[in-house]
Protein backbone atom coordinates (compact mmCIF):
# COMPACT_ATOMS: atom_id res chain seq x y z
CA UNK A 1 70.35 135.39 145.16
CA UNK A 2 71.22 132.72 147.86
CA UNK A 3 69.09 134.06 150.50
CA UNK A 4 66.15 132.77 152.12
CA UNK A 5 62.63 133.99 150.42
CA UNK A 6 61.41 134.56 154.53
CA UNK A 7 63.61 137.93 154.22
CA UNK A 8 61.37 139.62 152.44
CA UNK A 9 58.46 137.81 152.07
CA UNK A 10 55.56 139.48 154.73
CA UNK A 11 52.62 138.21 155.82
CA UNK A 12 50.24 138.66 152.76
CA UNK A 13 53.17 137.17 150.27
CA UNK A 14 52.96 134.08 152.48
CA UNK A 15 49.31 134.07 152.50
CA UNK A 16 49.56 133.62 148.59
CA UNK A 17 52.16 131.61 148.64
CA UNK A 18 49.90 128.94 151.15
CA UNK A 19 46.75 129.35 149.18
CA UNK A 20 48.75 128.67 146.10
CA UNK A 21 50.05 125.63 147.49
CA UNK A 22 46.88 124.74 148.15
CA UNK A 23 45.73 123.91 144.51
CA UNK A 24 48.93 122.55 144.32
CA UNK A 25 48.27 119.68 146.93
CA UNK A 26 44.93 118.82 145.10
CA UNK A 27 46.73 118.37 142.24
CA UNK A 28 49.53 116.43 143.33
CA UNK A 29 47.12 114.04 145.54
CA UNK A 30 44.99 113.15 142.33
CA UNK A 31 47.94 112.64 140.26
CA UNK A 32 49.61 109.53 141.37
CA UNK A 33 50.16 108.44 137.89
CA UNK A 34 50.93 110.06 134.41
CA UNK A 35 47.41 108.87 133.44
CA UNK A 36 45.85 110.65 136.18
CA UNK A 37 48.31 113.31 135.89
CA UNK A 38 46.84 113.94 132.14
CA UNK A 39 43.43 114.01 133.34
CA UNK A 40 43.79 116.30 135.87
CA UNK A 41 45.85 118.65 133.25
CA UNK A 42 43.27 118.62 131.04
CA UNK A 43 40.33 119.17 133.43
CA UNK A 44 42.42 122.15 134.65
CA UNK A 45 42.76 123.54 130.95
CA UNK A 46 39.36 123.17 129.42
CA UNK A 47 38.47 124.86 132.48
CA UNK A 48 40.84 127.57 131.63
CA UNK A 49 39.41 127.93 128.07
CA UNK A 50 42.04 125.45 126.10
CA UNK A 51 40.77 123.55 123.36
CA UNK A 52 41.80 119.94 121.93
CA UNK A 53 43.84 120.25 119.14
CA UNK A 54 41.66 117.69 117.03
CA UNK A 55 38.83 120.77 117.33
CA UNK A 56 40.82 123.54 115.63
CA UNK A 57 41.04 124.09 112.21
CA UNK A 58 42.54 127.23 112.84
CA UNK A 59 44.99 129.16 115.13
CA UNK A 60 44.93 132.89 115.69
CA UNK A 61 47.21 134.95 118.37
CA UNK A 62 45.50 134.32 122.09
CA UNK A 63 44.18 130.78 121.06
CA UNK A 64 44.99 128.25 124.01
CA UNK A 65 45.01 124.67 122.67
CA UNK A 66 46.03 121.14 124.08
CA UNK A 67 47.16 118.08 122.79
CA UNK A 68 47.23 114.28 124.69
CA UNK A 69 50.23 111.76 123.88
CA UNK A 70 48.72 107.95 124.38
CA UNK A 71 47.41 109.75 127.76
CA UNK A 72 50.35 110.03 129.07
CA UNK A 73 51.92 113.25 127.59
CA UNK A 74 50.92 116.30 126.58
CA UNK A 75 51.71 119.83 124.81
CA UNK A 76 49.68 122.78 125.88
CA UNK A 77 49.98 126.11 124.13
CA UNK A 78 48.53 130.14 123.64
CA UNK A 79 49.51 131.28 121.17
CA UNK A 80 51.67 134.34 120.32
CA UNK A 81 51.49 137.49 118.40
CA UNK A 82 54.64 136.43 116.28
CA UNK A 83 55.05 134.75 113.80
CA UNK A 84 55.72 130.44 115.57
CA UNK A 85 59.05 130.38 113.46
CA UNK A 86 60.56 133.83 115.57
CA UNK A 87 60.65 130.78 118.52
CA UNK A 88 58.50 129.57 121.40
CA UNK A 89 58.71 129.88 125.30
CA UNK A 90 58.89 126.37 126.58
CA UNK A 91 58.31 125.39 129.99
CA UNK A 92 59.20 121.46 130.18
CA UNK A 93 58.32 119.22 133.06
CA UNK A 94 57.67 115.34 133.50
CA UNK A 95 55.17 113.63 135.26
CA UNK A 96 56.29 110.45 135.55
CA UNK A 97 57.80 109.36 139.23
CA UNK A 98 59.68 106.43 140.72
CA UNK A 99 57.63 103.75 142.05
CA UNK A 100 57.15 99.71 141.38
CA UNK A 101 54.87 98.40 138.48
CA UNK A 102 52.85 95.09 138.61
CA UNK A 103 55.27 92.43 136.21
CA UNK A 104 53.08 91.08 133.26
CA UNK A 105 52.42 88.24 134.93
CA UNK A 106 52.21 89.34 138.82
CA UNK A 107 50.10 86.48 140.64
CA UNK A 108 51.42 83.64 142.45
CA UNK A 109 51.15 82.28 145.61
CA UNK A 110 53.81 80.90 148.46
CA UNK A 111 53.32 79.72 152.14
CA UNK A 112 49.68 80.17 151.75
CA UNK A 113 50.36 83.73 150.98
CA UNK A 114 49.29 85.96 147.62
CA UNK A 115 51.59 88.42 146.56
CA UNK A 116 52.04 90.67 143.25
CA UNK A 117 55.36 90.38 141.84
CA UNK A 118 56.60 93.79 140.70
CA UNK A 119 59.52 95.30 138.93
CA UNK A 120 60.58 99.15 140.43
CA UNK A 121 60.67 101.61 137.98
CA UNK A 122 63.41 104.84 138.11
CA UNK A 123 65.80 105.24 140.70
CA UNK A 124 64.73 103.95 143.85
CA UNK A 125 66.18 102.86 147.31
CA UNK A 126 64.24 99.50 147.88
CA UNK A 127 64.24 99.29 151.54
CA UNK A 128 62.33 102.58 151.29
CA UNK A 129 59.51 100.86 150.05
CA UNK A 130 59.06 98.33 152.67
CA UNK A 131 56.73 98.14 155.17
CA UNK A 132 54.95 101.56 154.00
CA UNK A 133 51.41 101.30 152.66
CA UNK A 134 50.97 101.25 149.07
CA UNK A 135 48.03 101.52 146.91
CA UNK A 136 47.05 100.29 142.94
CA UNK A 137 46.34 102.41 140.51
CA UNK A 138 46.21 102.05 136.66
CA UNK A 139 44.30 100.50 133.59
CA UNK A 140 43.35 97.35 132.46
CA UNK A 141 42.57 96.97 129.16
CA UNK A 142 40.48 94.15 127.43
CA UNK A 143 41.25 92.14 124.52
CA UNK A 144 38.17 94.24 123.48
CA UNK A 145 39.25 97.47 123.79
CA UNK A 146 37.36 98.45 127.04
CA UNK A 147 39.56 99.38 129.86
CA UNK A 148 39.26 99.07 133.68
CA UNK A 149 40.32 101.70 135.89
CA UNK A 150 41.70 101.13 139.40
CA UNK A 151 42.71 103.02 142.56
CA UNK A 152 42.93 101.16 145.36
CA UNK A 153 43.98 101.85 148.38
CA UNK A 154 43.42 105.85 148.73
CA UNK A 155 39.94 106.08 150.76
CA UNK A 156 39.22 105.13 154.01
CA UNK A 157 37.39 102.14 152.97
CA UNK A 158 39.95 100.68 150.61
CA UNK A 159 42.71 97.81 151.53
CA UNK A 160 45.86 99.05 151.41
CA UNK A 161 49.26 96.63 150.27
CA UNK A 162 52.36 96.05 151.41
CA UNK A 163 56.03 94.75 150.90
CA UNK A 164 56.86 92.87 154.30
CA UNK A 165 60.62 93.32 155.74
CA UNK A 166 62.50 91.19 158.30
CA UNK A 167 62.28 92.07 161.57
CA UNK A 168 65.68 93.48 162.83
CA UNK A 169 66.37 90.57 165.30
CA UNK A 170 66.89 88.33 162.43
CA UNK A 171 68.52 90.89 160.05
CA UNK A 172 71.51 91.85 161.75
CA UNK A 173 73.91 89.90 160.75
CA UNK A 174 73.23 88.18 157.92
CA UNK A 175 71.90 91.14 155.56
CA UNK A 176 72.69 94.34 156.59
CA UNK A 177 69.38 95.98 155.71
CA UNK A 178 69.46 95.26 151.99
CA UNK A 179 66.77 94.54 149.65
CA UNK A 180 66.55 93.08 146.64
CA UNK A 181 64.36 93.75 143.01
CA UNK A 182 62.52 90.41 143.97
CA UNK A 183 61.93 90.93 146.89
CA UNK A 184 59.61 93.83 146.59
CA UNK A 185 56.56 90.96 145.94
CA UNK A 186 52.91 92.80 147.43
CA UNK A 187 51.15 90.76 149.53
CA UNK A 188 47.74 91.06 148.71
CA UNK A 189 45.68 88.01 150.30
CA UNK A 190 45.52 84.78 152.79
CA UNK A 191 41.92 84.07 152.71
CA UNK A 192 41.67 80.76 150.58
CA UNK A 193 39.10 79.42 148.32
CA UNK A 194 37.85 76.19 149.41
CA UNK A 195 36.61 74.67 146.73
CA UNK A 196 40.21 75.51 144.80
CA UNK A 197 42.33 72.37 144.58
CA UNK A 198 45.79 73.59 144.65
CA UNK A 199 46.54 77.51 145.26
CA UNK A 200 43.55 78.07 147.06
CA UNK A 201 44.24 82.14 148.28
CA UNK A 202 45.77 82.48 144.80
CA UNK A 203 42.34 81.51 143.74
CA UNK A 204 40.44 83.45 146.06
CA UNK A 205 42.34 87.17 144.80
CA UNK A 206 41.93 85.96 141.13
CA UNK A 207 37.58 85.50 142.20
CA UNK A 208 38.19 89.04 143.59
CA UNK A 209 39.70 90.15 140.30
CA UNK A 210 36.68 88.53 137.77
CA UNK A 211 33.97 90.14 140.23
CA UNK A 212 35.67 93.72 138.99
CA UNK A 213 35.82 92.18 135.47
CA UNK A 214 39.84 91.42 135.22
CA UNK A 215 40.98 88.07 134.28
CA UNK A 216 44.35 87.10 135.22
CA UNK A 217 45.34 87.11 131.47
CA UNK A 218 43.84 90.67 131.09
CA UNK A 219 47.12 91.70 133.60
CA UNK A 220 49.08 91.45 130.39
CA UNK A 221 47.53 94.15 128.81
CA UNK A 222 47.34 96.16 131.96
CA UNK A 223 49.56 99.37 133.36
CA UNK A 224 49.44 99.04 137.41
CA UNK A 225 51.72 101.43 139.12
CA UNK A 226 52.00 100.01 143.36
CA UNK A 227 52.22 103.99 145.12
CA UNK A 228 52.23 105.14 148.26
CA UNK A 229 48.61 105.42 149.40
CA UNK A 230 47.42 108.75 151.40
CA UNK A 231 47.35 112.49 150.34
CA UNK A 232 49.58 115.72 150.14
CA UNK A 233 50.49 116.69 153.33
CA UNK A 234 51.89 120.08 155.45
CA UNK A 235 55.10 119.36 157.08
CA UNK A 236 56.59 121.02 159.84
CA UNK A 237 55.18 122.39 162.65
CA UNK A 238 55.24 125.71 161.15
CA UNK A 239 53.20 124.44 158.15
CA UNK A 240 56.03 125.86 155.99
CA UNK A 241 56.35 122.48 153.70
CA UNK A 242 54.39 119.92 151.53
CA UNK A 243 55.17 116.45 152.17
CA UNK A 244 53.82 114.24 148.85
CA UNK A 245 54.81 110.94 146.76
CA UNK A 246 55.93 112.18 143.27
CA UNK A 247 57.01 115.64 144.12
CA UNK A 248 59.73 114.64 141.18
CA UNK A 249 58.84 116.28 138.90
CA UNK A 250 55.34 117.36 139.68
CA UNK A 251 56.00 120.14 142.11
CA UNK A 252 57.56 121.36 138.66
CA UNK A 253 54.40 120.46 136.27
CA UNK A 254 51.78 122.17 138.51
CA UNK A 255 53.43 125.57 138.55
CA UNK A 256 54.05 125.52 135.11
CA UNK A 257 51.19 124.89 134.05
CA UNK A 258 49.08 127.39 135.91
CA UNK A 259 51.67 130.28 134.81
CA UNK A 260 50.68 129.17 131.16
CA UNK A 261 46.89 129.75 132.33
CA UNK A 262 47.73 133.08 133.09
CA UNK A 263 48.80 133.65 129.87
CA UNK A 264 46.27 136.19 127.41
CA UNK A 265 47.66 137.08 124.00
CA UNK A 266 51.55 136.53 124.71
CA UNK A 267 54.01 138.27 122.13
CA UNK A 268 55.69 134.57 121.51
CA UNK A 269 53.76 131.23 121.87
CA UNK A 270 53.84 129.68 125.20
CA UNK A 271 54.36 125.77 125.69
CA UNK A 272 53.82 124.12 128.62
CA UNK A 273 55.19 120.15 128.41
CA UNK A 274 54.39 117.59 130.15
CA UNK A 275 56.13 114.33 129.21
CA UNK A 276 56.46 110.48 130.63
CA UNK A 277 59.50 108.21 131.14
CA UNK A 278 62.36 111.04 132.28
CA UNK A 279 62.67 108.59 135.20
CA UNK A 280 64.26 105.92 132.97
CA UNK A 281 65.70 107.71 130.54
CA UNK A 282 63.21 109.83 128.30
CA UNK A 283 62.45 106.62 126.45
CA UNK A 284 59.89 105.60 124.15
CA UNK A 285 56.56 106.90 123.01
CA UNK A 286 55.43 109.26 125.53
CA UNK A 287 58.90 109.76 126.68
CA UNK A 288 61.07 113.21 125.52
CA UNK A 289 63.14 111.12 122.71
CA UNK A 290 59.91 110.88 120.54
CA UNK A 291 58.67 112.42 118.08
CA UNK A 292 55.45 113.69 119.59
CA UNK A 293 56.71 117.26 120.35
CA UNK A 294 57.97 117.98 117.37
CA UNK A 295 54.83 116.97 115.26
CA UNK A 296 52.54 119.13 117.66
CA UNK A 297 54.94 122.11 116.51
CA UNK A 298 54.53 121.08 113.03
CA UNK A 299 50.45 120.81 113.48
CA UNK A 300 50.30 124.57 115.14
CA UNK A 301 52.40 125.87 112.70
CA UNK A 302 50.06 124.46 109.79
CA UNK A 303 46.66 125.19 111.75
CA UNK A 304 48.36 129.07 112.43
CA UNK A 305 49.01 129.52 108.34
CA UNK A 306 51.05 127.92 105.66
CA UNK A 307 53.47 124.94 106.56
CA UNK A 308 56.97 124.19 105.71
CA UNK A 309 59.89 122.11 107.16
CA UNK A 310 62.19 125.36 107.32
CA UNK A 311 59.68 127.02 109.88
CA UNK A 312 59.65 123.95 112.04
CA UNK A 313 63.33 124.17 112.24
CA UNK A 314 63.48 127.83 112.95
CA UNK A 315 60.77 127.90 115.29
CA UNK A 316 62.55 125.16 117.23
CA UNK A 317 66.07 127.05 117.20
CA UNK A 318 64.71 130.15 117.89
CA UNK A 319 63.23 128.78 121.14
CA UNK A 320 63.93 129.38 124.80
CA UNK A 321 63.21 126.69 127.41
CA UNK A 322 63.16 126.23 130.89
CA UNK A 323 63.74 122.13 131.77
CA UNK A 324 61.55 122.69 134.87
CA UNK A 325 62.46 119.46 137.04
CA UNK A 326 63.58 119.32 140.61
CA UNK A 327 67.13 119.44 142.20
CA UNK A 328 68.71 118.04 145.68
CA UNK A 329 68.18 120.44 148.56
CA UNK A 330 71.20 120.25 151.11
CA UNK A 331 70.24 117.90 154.08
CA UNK A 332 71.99 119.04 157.52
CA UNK A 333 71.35 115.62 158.79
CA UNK A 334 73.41 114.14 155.77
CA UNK A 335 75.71 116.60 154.60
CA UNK A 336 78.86 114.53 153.51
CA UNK A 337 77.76 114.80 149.29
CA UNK A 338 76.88 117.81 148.96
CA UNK A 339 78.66 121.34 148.71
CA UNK A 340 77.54 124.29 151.04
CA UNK A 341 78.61 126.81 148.44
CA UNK A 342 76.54 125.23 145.37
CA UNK A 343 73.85 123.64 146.55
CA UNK A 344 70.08 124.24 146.56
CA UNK A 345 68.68 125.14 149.86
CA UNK A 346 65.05 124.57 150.57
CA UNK A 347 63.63 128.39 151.67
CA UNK A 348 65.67 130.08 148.78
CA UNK A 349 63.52 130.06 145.81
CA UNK A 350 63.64 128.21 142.55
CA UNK A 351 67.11 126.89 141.76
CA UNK A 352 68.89 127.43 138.75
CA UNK A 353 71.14 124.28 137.51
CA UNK A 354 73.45 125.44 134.76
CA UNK A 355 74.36 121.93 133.69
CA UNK A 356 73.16 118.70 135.55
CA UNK A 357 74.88 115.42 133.97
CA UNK A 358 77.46 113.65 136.35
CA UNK A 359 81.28 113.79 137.30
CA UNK A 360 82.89 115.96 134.17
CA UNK A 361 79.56 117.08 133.36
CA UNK A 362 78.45 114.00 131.60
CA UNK A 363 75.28 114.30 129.86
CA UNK A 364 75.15 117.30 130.05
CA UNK A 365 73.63 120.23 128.64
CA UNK A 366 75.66 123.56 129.38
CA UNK A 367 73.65 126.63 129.41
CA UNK A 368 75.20 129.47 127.59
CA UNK A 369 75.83 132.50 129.78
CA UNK A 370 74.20 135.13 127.43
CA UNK A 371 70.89 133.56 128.21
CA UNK A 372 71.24 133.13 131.80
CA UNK A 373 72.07 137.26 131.88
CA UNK A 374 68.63 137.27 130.13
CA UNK A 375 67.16 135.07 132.52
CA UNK A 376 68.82 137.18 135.08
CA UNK A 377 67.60 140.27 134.43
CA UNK A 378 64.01 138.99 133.94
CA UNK A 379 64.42 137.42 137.56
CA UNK A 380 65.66 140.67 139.10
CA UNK A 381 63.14 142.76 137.36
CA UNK A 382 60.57 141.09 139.14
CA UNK A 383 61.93 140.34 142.30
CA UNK A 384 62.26 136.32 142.15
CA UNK A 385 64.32 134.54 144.44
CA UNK A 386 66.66 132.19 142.42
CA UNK A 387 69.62 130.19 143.52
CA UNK A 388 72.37 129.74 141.01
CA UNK A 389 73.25 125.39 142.25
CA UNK A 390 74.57 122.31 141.45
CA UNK A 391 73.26 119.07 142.72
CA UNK A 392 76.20 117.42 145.01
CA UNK A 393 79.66 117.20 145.22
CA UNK A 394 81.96 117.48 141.71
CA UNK A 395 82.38 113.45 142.14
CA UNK A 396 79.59 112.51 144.34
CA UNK A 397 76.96 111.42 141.14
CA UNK A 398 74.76 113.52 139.74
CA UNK A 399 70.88 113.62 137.39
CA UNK A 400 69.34 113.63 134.32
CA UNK A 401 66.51 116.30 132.95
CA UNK A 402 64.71 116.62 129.80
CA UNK A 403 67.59 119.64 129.09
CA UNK A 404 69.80 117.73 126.75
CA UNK A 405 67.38 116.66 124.45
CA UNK A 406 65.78 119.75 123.80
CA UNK A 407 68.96 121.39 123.46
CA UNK A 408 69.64 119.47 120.19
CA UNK A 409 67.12 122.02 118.47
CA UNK A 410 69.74 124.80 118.98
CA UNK A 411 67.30 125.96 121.40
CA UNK A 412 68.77 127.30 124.54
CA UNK A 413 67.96 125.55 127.95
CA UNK A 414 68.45 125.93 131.40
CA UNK A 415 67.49 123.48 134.13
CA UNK A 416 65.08 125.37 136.25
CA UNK A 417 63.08 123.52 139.54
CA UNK A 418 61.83 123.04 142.79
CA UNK A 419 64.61 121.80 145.78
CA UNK A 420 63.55 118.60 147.27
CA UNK A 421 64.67 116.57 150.35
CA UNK A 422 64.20 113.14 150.63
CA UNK A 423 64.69 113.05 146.55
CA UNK A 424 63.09 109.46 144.81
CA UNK A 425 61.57 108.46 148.46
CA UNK A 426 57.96 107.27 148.84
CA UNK A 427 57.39 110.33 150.20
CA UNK A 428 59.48 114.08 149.44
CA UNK A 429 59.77 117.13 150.55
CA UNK A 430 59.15 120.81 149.15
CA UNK A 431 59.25 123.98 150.77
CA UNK A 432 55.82 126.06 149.86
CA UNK A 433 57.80 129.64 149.46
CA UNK A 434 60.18 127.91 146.60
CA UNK A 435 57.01 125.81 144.81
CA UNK A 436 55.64 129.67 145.26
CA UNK A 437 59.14 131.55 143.64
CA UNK A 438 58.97 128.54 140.89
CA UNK A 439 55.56 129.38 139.75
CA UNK A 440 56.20 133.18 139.67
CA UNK A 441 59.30 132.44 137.38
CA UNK A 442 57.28 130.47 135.09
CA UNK A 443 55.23 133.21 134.84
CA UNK A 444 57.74 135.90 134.50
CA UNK A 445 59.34 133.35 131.80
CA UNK A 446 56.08 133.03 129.72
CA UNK A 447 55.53 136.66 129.31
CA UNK A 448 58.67 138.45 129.15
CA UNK A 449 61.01 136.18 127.81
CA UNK A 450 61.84 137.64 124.07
């Protein structure tokens, strides 16, 4: 525990470890949003033999099914030998990322300028997100029910956008390198339209717009998510790390989910979940708070034999989890919040946070100890590098994870990710030997886990 994964990995164990990553970069390149997060999922598991749940009318041990949330969720499973109520093996990750959504009503136009007014979504640092190039992707959906997708700003070809900043001789003084919520407005345009009368490059974007079939009313009913453009990259001259927007939390989802793929006729059911809206609080719909888990359970229980409510609940309690979402790595070049002792080093393997929350541990979900002996021994049996971490100093803040919410089952959960430098930035950081480590503990998890 605690050391770095170079020790004993040799030359064929990094070999795997960079072809794995490999997949991993393909992934994370075409999955800027949840949307395309969910379709990348899904092309990944029908691939791998998973059904859609709306198929089955039947389950039977070594049956791999899936099932979407509003496309932006989703619950895959194989099923187990045992009976669903002796508990499940949960692997829980979300795919939703800070970044800045288009407002309802986005266009306007100043100084002969067109810009996209936006409102950032998660935690961000808004100067971050200035003067990088961003890219447009998301839906559009007609008052008829047909819907327009866009990605913009990813090939060669494409336009990028942009948030402008102020150029440091007139910043100084006056604000200190601050930015504001409304001040991260895309500019998208100066070309005007001559024959407008009043708003004339405001007109010319909106001309753009109706020649791909989007009205400036249909941005009401549209989800646009402003991203950094450009793909996965290596990092490091040694080629030792992935550089990527929205490692948070999909460095976590990928691994997960190919461990469930791996995955034959398991003694328990195996979940893999992916969920939206951890970012901002596990809210809504497609977000951890609803309901949509829960039914899923309730629908594989009833398609694997005879429903009842008292199943449900046992199959929930009886339940092991890993909350598989990312923590801090320690940054030498900032080193003032965090802890040398307890924090996650990139290098080290997956890290292992016993209770995230903030200060006194609020928020918290504390993971009893007899499971993390179980996890322990599992780990050690196989030879997986772990870290045992917290994320900063006692009073220096602290995150959220999906952990809390599952715990209210009576399930037992431990928070169990990827370190990442550079955390909520356009663009983060992973080590390849820990993204590696993290997909062999999934694995390990699935199948031995009892």
């Amino acid at each position: 525990m605690n050391k770095s994964v170079y020790e004993k990995y040799d030359d064929k164990k990094i070999q795997l470890a960079n072809e794995f990553c490999e997949g991993y970069k393909t992934f994370i390149t075409n999955s800027k949003t949840e949307r395309e997060a969910i379709i990348e999922t899904v092309k990944l598991a029908e691939k791998n033999g998973f059904k859609n749940i709306n198929t089955v009318k039947k389950l039977k041990a070594g049956d791999k099914i899936y099932a979407i949330n509003m496309d932006k969720a989703v619950v895959l499973a194989v099923i187990g030998k045992e009976p669903i109520e002796k508990g499940l093996n949960i692997v829980g990750s979300h795919i939703d990322s800070p970044r800045l959504d288009l407002k309802p009503t986005p266009i306007y136009e100043d100084s002969e300028q067109c810009l996209l007014d936006t409102h950032y979504y998660g935690g961000i640092k808004k100067y971050q997100w200035t003067a990088t190039p961003l890219a447009l992707h998301g839906i559009v959906v007609k008052k008829d029910g047909n819907k327009i997708k866009l990605s913009l700003g990813e090939n060669e070809d494409d336009p990028v956008f942009g948030i402008t900043d102020l150029l440091p001789h007139l910043d100084k003084d006056k604000r200190n390198e601050v930015v504001t919520g409304e001040e991260l407005n895309l500019l998208v345009g100066l070309i005007p339209d001559k024959k407008a009368k009043k708003e004339k490059v405001k007109e010319n974007i909106l001309k753009i717009l109706k020649s791909m079939n989007i009205e400036e009313d249909d941005l009401f009913s549209a989800e646009i998510e402003c991203v950094p453009a450009g793909k996965a990259r290596d990092f490091g001259l040694d080629k030792s790390m992935i550089m990527a927007y929205g490692q948070d939390d999909k460095v976590c989802a990928y691994p997960s989910l190919v461990a469930l793929f791996n995955q034959k006729t398991p003694n328990k059911t195996c979940i893999c979940l992916l969920v939206d809206k951890e970012e901002i609080g596990s809210v809504g719909a497609t977000g951890m708070e609803s309901m949509f888990f829960e039914n899923i359970i309730a629908d594989i229980i009833s398609l694997a034999g005879d429903y009842s409510d008292i199943k449900l609940r046992h199959a929930l309690s009886n339940s092991k989890m890993l909350s598989s979402d990312v923590t801090a790595a320690f940054d030498p070049n900032r080193p003032s919040p965090f802890n040398k002792n307890t924090d996650a080093f990139l290098g080290r393997g997956i890290a292992f946070c016993k209770y995230t929350g903030s200060r006194g541990k609020s928020g918290a979900s504390d993971a009893n100890p007899e499971y993390i002996a179980h996890l322990r021994k599992i780990l050690d049996e196989e030879d997986i590098s772990f870290q045992a971490t917290e994320m900063g100093k006692v009073e220096a803040g602290g995150g959220g994870t999906i952990a809390y919410i599952m715990a209210k089952y009576d399930m037992d959960v431990i928070d169990a990710g990827v370190p990442v430098l550079s955390m909520h930035a356009p663009w983060e950081i992973t080590a390849k030997v820990d993204i590696y480590e993290t997909y062999r503990c999934y694995d390990a998890f699935y199948s031995k886990m009892d």
